[in-house]
PDB file of N, CA and C in Angstrom:
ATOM      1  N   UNK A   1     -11.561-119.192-207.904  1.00  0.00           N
ATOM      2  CA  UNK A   1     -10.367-119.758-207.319  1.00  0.00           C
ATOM      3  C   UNK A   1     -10.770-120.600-206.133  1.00  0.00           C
ATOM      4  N   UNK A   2     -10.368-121.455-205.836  1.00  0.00           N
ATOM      5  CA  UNK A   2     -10.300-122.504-205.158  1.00  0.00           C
ATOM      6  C   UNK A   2      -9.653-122.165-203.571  1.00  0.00           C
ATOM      7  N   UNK A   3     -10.571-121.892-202.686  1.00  0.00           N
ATOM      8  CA  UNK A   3     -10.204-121.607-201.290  1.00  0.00           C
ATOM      9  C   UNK A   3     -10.003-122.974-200.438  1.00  0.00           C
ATOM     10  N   UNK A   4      -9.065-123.289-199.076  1.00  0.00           N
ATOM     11  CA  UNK A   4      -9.207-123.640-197.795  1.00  0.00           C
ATOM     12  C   UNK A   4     -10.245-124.371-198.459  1.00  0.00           C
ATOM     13  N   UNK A   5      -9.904-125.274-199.333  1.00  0.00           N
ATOM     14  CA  UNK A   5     -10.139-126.746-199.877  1.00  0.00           C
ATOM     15  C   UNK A   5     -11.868-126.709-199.677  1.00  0.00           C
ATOM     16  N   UNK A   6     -12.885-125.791-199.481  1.00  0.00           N
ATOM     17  CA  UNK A   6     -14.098-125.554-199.962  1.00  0.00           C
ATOM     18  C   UNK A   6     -14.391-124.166-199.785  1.00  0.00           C
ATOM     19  N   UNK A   7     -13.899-123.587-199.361  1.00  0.00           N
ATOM     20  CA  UNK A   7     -14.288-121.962-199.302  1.00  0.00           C
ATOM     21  C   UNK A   7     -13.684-121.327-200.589  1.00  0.00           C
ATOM     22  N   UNK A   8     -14.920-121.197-201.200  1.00  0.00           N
ATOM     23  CA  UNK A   8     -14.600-120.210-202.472  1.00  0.00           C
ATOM     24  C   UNK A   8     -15.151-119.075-202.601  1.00  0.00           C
ATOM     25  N   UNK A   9     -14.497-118.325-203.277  1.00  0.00           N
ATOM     26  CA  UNK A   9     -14.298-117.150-203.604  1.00  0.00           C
ATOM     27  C   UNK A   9     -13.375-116.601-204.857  1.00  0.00           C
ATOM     28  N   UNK A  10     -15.030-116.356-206.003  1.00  0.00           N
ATOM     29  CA  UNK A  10     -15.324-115.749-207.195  1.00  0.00           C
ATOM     30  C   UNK A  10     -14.659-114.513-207.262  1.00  0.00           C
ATOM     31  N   UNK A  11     -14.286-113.274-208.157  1.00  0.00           N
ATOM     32  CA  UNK A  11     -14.392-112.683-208.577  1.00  0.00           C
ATOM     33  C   UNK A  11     -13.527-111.999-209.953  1.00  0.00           C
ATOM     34  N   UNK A  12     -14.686-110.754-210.023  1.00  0.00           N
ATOM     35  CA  UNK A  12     -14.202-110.157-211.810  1.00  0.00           C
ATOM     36  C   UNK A  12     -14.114-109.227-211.328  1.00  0.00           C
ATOM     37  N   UNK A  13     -12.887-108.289-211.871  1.00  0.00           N
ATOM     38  CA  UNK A  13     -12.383-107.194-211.538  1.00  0.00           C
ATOM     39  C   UNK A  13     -13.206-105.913-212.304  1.00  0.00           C
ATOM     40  N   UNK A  14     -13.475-104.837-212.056  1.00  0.00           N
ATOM     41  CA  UNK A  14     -13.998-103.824-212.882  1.00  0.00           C
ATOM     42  C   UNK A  14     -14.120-102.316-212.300  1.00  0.00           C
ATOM     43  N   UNK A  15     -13.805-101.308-213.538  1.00  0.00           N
ATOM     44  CA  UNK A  15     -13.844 -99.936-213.305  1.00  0.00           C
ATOM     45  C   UNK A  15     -15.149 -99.438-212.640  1.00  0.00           C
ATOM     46  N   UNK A  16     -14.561 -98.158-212.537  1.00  0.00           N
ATOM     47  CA  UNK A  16     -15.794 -97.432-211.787  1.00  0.00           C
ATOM     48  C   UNK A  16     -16.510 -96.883-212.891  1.00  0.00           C
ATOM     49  N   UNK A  17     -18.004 -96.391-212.589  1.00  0.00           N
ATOM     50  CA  UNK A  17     -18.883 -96.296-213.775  1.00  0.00           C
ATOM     51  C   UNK A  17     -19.351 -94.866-213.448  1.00  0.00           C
ATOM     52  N   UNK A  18     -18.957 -93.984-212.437  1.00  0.00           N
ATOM     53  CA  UNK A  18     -19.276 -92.696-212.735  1.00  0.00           C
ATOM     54  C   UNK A  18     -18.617 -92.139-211.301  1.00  0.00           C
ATOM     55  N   UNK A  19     -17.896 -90.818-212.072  1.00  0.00           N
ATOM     56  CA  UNK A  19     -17.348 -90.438-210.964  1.00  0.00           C
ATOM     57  C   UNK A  19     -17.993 -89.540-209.614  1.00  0.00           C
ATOM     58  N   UNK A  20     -19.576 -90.120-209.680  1.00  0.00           N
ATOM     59  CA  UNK A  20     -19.910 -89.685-208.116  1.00  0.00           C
ATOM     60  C   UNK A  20     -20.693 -91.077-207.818  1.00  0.00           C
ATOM     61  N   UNK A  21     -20.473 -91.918-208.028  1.00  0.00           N
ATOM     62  CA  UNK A  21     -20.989 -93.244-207.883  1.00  0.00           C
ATOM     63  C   UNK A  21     -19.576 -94.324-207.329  1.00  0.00           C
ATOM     64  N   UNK A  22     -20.091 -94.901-206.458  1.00  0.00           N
ATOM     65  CA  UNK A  22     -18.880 -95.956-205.730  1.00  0.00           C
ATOM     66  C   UNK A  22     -18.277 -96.567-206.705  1.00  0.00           C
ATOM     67  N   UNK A  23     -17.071 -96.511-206.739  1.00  0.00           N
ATOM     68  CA  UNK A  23     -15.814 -97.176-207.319  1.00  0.00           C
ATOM     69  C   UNK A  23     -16.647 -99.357-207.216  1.00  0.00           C
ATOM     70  N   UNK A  24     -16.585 -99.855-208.212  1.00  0.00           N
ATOM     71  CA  UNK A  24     -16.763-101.080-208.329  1.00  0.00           C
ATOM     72  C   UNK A  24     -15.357-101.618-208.351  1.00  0.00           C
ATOM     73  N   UNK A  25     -15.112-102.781-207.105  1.00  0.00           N
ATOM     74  CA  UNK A  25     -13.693-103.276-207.096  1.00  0.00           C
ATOM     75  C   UNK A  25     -13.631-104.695-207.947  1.00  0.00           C
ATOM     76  N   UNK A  26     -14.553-105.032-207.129  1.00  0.00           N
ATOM     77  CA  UNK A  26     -14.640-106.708-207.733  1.00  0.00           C
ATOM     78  C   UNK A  26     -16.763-107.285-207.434  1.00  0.00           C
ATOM     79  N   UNK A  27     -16.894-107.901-208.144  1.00  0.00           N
ATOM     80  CA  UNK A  27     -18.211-108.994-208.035  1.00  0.00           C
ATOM     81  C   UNK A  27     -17.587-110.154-207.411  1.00  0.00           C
ATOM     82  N   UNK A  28     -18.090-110.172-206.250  1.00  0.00           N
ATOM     83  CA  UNK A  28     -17.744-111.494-205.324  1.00  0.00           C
ATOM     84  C   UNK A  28     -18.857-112.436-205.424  1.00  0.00           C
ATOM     85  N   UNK A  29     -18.268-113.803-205.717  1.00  0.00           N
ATOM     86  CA  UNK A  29     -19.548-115.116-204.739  1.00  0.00           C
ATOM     87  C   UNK A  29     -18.694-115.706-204.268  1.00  0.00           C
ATOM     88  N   UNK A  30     -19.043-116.057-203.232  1.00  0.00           N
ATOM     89  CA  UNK A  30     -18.656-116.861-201.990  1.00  0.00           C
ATOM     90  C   UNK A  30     -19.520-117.923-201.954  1.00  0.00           C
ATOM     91  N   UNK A  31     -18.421-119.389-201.410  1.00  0.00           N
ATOM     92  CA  UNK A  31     -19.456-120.776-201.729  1.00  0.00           C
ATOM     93  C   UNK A  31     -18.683-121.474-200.675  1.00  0.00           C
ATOM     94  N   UNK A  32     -19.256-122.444-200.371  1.00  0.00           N
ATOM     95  CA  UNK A  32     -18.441-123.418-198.990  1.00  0.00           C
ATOM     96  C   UNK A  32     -19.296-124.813-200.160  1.00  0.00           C
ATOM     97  N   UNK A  33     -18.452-126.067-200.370  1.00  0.00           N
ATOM     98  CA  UNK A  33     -19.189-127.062-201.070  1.00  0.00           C
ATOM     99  C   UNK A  33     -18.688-128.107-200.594  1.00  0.00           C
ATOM    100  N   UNK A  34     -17.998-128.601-198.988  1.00  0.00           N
ATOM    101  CA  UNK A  34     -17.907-129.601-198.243  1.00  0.00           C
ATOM    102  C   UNK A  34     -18.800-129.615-196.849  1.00  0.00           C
ATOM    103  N   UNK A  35     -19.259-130.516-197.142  1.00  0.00           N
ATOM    104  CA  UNK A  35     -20.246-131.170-195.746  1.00  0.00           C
ATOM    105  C   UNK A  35     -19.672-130.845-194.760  1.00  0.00           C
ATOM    106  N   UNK A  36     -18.586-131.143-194.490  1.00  0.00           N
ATOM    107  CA  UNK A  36     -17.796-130.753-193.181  1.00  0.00           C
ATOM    108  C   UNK A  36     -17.718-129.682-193.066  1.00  0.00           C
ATOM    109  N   UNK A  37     -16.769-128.840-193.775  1.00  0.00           N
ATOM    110  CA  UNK A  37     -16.764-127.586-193.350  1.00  0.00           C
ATOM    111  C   UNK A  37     -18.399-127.005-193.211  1.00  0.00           C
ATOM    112  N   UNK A  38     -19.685-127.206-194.079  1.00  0.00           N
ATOM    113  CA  UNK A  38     -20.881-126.675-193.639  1.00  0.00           C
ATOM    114  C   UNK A  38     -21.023-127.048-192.088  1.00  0.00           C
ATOM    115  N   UNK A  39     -20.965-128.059-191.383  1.00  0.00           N
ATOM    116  CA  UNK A  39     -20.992-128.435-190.029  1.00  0.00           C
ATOM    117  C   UNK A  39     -20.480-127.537-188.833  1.00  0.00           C
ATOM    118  N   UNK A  40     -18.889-127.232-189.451  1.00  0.00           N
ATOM    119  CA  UNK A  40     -18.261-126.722-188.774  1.00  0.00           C
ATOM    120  C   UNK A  40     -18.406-124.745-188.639  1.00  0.00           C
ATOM    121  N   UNK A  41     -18.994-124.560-189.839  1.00  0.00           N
ATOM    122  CA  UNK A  41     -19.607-123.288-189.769  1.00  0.00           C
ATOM    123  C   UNK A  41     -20.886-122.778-189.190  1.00  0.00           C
ATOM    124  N   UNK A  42     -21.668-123.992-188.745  1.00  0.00           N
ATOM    125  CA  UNK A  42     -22.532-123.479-188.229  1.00  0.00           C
ATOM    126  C   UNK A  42     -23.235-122.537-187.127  1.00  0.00           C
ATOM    127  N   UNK A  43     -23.756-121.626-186.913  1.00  0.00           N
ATOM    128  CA  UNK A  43     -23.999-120.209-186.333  1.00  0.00           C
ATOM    129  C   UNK A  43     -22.799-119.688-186.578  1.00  0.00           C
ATOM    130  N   UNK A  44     -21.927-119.636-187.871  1.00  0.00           N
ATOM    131  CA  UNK A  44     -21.115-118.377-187.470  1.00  0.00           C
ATOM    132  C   UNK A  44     -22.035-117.270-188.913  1.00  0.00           C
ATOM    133  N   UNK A  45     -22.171-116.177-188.745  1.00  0.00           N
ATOM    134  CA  UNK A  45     -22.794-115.081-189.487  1.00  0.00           C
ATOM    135  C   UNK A  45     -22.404-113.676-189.855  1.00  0.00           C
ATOM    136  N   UNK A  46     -20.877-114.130-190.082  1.00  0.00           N
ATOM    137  CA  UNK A  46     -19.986-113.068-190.183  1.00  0.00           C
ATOM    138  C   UNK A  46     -18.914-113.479-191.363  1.00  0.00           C
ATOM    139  N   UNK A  47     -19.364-112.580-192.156  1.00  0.00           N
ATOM    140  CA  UNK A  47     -18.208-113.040-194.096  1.00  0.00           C
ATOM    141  C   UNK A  47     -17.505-111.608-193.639  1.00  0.00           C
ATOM    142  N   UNK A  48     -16.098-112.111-193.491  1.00  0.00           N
ATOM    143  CA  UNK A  48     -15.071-110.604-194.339  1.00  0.00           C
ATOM    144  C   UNK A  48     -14.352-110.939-195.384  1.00  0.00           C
ATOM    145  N   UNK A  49     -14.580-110.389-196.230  1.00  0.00           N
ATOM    146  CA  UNK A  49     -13.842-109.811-197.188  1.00  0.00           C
ATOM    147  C   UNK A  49     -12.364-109.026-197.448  1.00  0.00           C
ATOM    148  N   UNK A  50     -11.636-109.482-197.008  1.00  0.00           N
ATOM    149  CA  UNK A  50     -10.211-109.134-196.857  1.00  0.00           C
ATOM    150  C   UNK A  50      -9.565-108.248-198.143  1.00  0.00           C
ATOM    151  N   UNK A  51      -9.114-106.993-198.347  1.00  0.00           N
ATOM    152  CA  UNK A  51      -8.347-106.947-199.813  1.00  0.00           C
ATOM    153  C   UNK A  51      -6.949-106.532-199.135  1.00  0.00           C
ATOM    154  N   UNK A  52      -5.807-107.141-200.456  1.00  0.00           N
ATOM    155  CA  UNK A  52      -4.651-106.971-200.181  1.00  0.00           C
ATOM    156  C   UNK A  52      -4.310-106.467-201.055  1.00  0.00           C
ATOM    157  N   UNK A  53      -2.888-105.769-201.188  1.00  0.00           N
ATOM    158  CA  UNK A  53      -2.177-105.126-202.603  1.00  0.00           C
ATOM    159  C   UNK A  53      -0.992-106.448-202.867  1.00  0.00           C
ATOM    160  N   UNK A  54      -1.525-107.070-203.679  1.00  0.00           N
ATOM    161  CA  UNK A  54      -0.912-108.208-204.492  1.00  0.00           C
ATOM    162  C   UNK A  54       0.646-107.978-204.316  1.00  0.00           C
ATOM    163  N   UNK A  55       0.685-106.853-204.554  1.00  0.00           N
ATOM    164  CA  UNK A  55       2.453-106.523-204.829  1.00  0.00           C
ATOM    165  C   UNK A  55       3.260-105.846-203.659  1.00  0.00           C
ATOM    166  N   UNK A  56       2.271-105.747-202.546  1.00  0.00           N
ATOM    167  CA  UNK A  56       3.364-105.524-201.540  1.00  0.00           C
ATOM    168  C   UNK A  56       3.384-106.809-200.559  1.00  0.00           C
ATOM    169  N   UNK A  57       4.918-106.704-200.512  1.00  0.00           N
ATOM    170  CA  UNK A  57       5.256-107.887-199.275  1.00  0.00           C
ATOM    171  C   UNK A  57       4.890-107.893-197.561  1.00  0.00           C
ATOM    172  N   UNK A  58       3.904-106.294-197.200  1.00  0.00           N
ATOM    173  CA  UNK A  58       3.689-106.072-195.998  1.00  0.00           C
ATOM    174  C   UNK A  58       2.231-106.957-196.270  1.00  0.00           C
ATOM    175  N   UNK A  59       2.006-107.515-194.664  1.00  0.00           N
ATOM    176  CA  UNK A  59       1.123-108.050-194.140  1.00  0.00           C
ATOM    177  C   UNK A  59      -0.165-107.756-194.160  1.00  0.00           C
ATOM    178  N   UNK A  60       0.238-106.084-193.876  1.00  0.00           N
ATOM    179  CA  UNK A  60      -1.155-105.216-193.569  1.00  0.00           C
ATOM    180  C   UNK A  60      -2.395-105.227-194.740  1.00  0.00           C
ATOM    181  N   UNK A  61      -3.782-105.656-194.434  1.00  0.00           N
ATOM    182  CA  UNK A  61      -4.528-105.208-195.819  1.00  0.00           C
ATOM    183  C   UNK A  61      -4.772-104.384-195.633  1.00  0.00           C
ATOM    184  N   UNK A  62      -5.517-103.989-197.434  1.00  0.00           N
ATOM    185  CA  UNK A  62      -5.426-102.798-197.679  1.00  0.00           C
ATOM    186  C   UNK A  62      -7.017-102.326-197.114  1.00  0.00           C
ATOM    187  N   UNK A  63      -7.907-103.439-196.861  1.00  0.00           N
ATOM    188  CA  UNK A  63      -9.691-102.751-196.261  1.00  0.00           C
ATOM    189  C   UNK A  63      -9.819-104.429-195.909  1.00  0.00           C
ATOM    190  N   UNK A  64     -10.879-104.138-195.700  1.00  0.00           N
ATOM    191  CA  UNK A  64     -11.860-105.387-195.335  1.00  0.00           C
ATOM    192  C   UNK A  64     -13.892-104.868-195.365  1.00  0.00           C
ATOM    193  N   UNK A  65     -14.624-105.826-196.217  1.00  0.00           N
ATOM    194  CA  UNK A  65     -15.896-105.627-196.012  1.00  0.00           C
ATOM    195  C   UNK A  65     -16.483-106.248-195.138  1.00  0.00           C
ATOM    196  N   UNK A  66     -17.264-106.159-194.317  1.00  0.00           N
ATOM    197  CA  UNK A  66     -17.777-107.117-193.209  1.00  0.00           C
ATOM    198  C   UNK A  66     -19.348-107.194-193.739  1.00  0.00           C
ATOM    199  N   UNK A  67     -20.026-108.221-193.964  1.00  0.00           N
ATOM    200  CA  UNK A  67     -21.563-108.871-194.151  1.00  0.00           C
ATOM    201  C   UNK A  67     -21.732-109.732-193.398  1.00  0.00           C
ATOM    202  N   UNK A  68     -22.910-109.248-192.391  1.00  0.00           N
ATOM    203  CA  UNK A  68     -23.723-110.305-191.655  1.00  0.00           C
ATOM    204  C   UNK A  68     -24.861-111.132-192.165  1.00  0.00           C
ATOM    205  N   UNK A  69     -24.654-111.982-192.085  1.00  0.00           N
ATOM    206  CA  UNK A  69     -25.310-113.433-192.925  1.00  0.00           C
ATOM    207  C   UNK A  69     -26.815-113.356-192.079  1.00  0.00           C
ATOM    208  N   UNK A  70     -27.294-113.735-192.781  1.00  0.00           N
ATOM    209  CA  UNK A  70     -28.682-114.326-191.847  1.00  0.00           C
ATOM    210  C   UNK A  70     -28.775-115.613-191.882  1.00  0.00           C
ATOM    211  N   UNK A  71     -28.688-116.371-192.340  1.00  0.00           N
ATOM    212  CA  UNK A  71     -28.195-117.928-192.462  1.00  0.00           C
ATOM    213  C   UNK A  71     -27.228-118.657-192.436  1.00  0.00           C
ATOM    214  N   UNK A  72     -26.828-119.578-191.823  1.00  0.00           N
ATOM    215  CA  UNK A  72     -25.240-120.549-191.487  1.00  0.00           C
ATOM    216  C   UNK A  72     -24.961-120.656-193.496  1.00  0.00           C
ATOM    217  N   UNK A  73     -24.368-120.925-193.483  1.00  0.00           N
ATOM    218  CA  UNK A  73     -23.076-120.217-194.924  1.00  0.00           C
ATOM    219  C   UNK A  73     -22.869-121.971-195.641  1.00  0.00           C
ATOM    220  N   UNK A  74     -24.044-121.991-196.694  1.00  0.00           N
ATOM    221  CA  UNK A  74     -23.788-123.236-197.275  1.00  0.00           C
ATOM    222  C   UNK A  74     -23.999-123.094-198.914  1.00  0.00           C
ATOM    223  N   UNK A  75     -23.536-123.834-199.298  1.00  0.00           N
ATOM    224  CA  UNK A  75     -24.016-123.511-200.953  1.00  0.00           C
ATOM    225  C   UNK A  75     -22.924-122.281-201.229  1.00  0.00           C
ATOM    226  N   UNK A  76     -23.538-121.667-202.377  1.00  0.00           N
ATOM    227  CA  UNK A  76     -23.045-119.867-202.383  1.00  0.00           C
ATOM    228  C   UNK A  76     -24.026-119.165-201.613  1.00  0.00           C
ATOM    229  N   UNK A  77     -23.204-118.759-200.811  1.00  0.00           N
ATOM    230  CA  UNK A  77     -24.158-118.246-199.677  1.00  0.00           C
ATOM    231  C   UNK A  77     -23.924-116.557-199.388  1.00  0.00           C
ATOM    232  N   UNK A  78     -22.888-116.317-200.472  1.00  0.00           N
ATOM    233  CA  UNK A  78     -22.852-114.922-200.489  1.00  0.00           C
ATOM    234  C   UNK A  78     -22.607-114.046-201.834  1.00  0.00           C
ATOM    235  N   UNK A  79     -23.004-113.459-202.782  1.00  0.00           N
ATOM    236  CA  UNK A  79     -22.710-112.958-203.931  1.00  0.00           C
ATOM    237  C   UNK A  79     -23.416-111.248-203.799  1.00  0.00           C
ATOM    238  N   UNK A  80     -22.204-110.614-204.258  1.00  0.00           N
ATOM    239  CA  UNK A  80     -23.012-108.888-204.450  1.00  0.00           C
ATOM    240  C   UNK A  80     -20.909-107.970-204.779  1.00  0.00           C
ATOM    241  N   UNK A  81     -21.305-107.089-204.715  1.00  0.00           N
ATOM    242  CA  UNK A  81     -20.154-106.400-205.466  1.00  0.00           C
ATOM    243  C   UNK A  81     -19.332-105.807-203.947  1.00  0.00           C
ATOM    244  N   UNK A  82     -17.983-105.462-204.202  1.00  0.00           N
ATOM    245  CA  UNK A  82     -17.225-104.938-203.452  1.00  0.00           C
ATOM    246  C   UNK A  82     -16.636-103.646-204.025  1.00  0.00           C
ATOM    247  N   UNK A  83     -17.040-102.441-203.592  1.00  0.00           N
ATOM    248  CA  UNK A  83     -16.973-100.855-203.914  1.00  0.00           C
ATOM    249  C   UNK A  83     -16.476-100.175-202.756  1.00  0.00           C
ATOM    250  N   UNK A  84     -15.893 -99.000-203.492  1.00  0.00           N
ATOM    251  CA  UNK A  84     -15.141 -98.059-202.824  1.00  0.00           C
ATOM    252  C   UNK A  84     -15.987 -97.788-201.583  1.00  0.00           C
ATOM    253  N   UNK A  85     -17.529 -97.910-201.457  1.00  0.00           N
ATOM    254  CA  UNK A  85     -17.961 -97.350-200.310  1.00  0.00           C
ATOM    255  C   UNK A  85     -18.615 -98.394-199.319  1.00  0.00           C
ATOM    256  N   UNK A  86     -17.995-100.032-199.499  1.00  0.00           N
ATOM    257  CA  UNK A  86     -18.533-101.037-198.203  1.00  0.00           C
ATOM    258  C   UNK A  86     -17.180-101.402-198.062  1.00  0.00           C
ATOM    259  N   UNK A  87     -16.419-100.944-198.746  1.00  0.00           N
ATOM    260  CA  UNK A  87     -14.645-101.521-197.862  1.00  0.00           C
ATOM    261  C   UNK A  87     -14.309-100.557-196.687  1.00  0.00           C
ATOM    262  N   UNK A  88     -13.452-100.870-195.374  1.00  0.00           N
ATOM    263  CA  UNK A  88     -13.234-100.256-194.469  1.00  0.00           C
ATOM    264  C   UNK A  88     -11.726-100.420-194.908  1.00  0.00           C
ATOM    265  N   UNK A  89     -11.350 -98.900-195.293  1.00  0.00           N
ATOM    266  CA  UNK A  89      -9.918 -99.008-195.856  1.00  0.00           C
ATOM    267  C   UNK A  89      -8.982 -98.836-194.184  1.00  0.00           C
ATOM    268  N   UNK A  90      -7.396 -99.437-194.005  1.00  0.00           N
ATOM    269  CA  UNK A  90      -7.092 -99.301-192.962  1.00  0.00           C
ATOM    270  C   UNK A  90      -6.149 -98.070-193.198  1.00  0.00           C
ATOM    271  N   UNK A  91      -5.575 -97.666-194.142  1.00  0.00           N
ATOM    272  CA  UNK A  91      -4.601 -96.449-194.018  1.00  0.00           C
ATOM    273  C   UNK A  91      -5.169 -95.978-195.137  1.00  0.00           C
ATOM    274  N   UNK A  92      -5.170 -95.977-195.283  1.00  0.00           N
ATOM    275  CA  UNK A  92      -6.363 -94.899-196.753  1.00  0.00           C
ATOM    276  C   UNK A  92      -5.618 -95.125-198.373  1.00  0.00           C
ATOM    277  N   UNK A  93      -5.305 -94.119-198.767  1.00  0.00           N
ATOM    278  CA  UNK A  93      -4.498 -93.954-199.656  1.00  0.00           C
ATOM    279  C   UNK A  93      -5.329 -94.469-201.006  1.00  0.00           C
ATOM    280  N   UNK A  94      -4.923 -95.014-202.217  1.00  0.00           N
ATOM    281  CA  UNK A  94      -5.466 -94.944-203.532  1.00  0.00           C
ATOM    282  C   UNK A  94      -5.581 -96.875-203.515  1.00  0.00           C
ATOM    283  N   UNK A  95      -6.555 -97.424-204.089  1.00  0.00           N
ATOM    284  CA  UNK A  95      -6.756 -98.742-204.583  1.00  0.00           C
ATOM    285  C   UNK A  95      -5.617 -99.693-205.026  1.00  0.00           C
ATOM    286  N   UNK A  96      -4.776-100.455-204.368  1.00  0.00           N
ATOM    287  CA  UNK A  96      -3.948-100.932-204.985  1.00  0.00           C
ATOM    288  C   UNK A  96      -4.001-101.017-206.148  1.00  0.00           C
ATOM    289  N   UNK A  97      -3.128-101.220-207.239  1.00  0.00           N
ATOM    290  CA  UNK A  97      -3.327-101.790-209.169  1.00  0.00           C
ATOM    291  C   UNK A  97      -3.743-103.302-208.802  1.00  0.00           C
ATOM    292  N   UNK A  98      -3.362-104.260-208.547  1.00  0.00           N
ATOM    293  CA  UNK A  98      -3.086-105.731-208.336  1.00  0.00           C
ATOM    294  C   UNK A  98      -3.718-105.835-206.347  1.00  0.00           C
ATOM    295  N   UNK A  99      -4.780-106.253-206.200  1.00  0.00           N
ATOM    296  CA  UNK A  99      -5.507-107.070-205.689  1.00  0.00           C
ATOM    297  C   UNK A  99      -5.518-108.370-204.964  1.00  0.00           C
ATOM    298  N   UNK A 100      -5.571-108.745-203.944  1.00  0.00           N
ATOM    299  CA  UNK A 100      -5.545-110.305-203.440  1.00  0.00           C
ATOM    300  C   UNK A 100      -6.411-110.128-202.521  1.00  0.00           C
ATOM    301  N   UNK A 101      -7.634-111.432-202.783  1.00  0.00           N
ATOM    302  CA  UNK A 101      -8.893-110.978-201.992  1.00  0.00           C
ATOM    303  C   UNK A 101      -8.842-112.349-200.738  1.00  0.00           C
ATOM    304  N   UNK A 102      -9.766-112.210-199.610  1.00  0.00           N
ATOM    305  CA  UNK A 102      -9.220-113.678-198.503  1.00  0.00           C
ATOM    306  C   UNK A 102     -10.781-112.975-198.054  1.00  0.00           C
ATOM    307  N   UNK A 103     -11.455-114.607-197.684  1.00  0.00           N
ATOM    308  CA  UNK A 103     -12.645-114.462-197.881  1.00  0.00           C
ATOM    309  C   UNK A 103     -12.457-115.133-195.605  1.00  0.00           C
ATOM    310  N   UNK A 104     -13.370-115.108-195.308  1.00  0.00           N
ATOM    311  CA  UNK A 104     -13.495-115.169-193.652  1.00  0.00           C
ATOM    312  C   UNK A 104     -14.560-115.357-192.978  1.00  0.00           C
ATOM    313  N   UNK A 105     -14.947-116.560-192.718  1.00  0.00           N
ATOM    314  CA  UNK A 105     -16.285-116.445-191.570  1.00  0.00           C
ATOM    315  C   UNK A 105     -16.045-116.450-190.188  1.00  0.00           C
ATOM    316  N   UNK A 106     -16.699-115.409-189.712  1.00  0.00           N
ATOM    317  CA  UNK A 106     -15.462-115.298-188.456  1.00  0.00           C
ATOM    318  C   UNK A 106     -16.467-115.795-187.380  1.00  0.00           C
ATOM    319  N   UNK A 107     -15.735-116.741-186.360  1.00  0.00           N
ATOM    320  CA  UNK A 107     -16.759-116.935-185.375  1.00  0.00           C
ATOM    321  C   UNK A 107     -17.616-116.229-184.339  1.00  0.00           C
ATOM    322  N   UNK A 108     -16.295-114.995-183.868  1.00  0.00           N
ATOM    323  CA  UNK A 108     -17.022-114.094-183.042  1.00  0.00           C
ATOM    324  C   UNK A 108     -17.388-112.706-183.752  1.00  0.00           C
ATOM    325  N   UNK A 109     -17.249-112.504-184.739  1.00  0.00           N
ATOM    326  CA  UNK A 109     -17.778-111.493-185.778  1.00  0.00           C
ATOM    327  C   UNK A 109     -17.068-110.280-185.571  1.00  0.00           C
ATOM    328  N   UNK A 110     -15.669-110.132-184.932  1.00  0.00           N
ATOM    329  CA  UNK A 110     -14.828-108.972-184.792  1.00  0.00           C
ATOM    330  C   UNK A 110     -13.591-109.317-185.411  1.00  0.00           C
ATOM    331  N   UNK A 111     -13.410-107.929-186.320  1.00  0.00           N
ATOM    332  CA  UNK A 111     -12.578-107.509-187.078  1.00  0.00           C
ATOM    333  C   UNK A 111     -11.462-107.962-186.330  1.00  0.00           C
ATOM    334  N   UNK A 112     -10.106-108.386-187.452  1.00  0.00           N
ATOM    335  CA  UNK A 112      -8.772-108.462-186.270  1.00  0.00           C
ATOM    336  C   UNK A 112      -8.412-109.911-187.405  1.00  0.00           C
ATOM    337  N   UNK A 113      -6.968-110.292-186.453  1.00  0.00           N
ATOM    338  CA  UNK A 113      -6.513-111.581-187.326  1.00  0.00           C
ATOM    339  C   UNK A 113      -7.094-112.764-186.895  1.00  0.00           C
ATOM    340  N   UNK A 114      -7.103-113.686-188.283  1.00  0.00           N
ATOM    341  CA  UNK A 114      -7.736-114.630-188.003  1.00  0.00           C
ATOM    342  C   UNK A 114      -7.538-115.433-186.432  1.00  0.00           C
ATOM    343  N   UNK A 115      -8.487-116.575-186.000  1.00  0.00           N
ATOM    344  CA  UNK A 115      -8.780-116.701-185.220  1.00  0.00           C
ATOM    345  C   UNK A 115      -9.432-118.771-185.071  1.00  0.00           C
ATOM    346  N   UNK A 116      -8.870-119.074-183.724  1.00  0.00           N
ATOM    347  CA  UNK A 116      -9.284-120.655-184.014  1.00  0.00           C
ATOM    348  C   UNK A 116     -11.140-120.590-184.285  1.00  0.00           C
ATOM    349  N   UNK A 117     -11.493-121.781-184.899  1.00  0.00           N
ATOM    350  CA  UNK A 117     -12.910-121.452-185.220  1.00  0.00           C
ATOM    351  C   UNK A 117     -13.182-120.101-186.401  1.00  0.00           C
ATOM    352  N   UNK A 118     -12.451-119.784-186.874  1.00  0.00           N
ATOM    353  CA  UNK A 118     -12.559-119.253-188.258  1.00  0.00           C
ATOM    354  C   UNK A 118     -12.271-119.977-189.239  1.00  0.00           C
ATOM    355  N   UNK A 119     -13.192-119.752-190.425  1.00  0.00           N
ATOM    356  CA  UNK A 119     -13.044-120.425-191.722  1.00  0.00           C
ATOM    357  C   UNK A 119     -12.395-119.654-192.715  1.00  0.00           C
ATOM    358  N   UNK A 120     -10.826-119.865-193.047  1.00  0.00           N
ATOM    359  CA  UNK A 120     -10.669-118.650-194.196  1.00  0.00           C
ATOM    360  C   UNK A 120     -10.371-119.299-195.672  1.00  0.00           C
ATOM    361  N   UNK A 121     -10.276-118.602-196.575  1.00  0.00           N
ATOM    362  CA  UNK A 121      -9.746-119.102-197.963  1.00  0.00           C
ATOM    363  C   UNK A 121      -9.555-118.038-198.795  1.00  0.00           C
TER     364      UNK A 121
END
């Protein structure tokens, strides 16, 4: 899907594969493929991973993964899976059914709402 007109963000949804093994939510890649925005991201080294429950109309998400980059964020600059045990759920409770993912390079690398100098999509 097509992010904040170059920030993309891939993924395939899938079950969990054993029940003492982390819940698999989604396979993420993350890609930035405008010059500009690469410019404008530069030194930031902070991807969140936002999840929402598709079907509720509250604001609140449902977790967020945080990955620190070692490199300014060009190309696909981020791909690996999102599981029950790298999401920071905020009220706990069971996996939404329906999903909405918001991808984030955050400038000062703290959790919270977006922010000027953040890149989201």
């Amino acid at each position: 899907m097509k992010l904040c007109k170059s920030l993309l963000l891939a993924l395939s949804l899938a079950g969990a594969t054993s029940a003492f093994a982390a819940e698999k939510i989604a396979s993420l890649e993350v890609s930035i493929d405008d010059a500009a925005l690469v410019k404008k991201d530069a030194g930031i080294r902070t991807l969140f991973v936002i999840v929402y429950d598709a079907d509720s109309p509250r604001p609140m998400p449902y977790g967020a993964m945080k990955v620190d980059l070692k490199d300014d964020a060009k190309g696909t600059f981020y791909t690996g899976d999102l599981t029950s045990e790298n999401v920071q759920t905020m009220a706990g409770g069971p996996l939404p059914k329906n999903i909405r993912l918001k991808a984030r390079l955050d400038k000062d690398g703290s959790a919270g709402m977006d922010a000027a100098g953040d890149l989201t999509g």
